[in-house]
Protein backbone atom coordinates (compact mmCIF):
# COMPACT_ATOMS: atom_id res chain seq x y z
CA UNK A 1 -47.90 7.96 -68.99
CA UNK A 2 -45.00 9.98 -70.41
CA UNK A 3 -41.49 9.10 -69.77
CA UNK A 4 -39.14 11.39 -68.08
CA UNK A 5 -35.79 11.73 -70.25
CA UNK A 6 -32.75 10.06 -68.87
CA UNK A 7 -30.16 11.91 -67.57
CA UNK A 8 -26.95 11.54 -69.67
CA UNK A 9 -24.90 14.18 -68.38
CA UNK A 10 -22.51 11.52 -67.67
CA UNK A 11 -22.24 10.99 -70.66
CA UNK A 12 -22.02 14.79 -72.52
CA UNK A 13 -18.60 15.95 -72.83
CA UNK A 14 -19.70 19.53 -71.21
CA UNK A 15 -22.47 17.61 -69.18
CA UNK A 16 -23.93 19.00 -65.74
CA UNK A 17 -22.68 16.26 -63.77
CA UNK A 18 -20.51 17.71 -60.81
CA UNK A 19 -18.66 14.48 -60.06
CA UNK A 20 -18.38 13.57 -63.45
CA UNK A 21 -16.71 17.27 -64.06
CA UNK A 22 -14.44 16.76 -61.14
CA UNK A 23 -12.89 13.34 -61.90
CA UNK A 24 -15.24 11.16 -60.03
CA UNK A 25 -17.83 9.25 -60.36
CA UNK A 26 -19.24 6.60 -62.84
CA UNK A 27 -19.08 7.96 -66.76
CA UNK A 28 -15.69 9.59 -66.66
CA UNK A 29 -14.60 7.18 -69.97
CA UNK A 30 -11.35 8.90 -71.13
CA UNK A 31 -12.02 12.24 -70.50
CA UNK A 32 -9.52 14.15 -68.04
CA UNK A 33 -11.30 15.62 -64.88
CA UNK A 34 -10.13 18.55 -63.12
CA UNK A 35 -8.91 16.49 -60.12
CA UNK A 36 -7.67 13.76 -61.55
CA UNK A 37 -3.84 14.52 -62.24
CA UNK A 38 -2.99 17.86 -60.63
CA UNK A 39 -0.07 18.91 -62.68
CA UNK A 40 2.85 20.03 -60.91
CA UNK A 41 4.47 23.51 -61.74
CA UNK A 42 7.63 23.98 -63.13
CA UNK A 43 10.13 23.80 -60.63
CA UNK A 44 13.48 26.24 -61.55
CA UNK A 45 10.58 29.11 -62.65
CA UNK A 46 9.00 28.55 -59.56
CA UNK A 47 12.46 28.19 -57.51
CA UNK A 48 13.34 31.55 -59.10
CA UNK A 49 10.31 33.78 -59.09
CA UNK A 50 10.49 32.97 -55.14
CA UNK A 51 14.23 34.02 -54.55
CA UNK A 52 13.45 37.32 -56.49
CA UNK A 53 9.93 37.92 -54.67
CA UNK A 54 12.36 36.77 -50.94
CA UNK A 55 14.91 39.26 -51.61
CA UNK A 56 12.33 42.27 -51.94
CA UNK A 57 9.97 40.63 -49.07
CA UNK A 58 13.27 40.60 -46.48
CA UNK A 59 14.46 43.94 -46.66
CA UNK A 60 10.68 45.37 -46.65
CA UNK A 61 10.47 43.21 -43.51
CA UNK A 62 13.92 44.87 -42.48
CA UNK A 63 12.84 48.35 -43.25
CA UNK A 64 9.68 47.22 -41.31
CA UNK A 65 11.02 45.59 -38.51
CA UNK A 66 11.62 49.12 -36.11
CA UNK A 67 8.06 49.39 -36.93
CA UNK A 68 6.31 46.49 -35.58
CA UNK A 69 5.36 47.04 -31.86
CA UNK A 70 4.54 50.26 -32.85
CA UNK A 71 0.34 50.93 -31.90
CA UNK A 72 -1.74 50.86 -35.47
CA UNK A 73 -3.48 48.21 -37.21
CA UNK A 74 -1.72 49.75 -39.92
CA UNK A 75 1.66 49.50 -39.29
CA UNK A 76 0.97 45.69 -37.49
CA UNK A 77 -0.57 44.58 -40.38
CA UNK A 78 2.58 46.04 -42.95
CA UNK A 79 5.14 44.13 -40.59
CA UNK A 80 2.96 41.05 -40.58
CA UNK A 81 2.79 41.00 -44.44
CA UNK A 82 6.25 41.18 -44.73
CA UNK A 83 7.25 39.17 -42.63
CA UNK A 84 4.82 36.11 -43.66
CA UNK A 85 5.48 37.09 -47.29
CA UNK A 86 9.56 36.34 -46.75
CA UNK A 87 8.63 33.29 -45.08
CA UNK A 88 6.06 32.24 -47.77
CA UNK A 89 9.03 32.54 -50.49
CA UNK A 90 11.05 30.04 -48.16
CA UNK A 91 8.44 27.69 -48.35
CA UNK A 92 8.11 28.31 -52.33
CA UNK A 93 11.56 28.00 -53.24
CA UNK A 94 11.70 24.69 -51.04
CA UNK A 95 8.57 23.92 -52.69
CA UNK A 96 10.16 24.37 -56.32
CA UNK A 97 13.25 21.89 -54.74
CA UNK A 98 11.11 19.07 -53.87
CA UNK A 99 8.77 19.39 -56.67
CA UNK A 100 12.31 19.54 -59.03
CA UNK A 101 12.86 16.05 -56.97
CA UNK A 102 9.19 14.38 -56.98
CA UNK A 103 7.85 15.63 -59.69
CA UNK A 104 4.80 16.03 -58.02
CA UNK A 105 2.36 19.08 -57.49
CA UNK A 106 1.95 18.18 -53.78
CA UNK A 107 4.37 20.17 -52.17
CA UNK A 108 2.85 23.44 -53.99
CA UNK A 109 -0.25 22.26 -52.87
CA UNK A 110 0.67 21.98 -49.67
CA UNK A 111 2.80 25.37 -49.75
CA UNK A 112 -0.56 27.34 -50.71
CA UNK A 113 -2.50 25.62 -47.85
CA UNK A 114 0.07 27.00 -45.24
CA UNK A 115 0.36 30.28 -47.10
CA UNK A 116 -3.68 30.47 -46.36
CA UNK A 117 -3.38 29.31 -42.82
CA UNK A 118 -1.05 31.61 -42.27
CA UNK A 119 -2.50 34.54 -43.89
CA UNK A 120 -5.47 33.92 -41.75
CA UNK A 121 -3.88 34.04 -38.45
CA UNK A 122 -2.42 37.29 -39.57
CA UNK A 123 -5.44 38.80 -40.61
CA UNK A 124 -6.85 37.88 -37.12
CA UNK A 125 -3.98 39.69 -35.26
CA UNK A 126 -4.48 42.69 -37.22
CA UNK A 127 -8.50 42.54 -36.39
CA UNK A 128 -7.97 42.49 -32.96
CA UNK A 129 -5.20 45.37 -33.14
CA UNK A 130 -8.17 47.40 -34.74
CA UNK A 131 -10.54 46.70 -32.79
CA UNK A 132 -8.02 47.59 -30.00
CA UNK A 133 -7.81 51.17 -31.09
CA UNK A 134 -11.32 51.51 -31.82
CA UNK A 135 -12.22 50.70 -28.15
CA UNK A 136 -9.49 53.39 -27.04
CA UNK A 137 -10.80 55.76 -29.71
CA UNK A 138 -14.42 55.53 -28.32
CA UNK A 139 -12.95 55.48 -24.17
CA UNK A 140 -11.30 58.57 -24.87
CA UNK A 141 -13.86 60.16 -27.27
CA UNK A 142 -16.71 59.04 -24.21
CA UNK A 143 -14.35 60.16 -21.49
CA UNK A 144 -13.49 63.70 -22.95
């Protein structure tokens, strides 16, 4: 009867062990896993790079604002960018605040999950602009 090998990727530094890899798990020893200590970003860079990013976002959302009940998926989804965009760099330079107070990578964490959500909801409006003109496309292409 032959014996199977053991499985010691617990134990390899580069093993195949997912929750080992991760952080979790039995075997971690002192190596570092990727979720064990999120490291938080720097906090005047990030503070910074979101003022200069807000400034250029606003006045393309100002430049875009005349635009935005115009009909197009186009133009609704160039207003929607900009305008989620300026208030994404809110929520980063308030990010790089509380981070500068916490020292913790949380509240960038938590900054990129509502930059998602709300990137998502915008992506819906502007699929259901498109689709709106598609239908009118095809009612007047049927109806000519």
């Amino acid at each position: 009867m032959s014996k199977r090998p053991q499985d010691t990727s617990a134990e390899e530094p580069n093993g195949g062990n997912l929750h080992v890899r991760l952080g979790r798990g039995p075997g971690r020893g002192n190596r570092p896993g990727l979720l064990n200590i999120p490291m938080p970003p720097a906090p005047i860079p990030l503070s910074l790079t979101g003022l200069g990013a807000l400034s250029i976002n606003l006045s393309c959302a100002f430049m875009l604002i005349g635009f935005r009940a115009h009909s197009g998926s186009l133009t609704r989804a160039a207003f929607l960018s900009a305008r989620n965009d300026t208030l994404a760099n809110v929520a980063i330079i308030a990010a790089g605040f509380v981070t500068a107070y916490t020292q913790a990578a949380w509240p960038d964490l938590c900054v990129g999950l509502g930059i998602a959500a709300m990137n998502v909801d915008a992506a819906r409006e502007v699929w259901r602009a498109a689709r709106e003109e598609h239908r009118a496309a095809d009612f007047e292409r049927i109806s000519s």
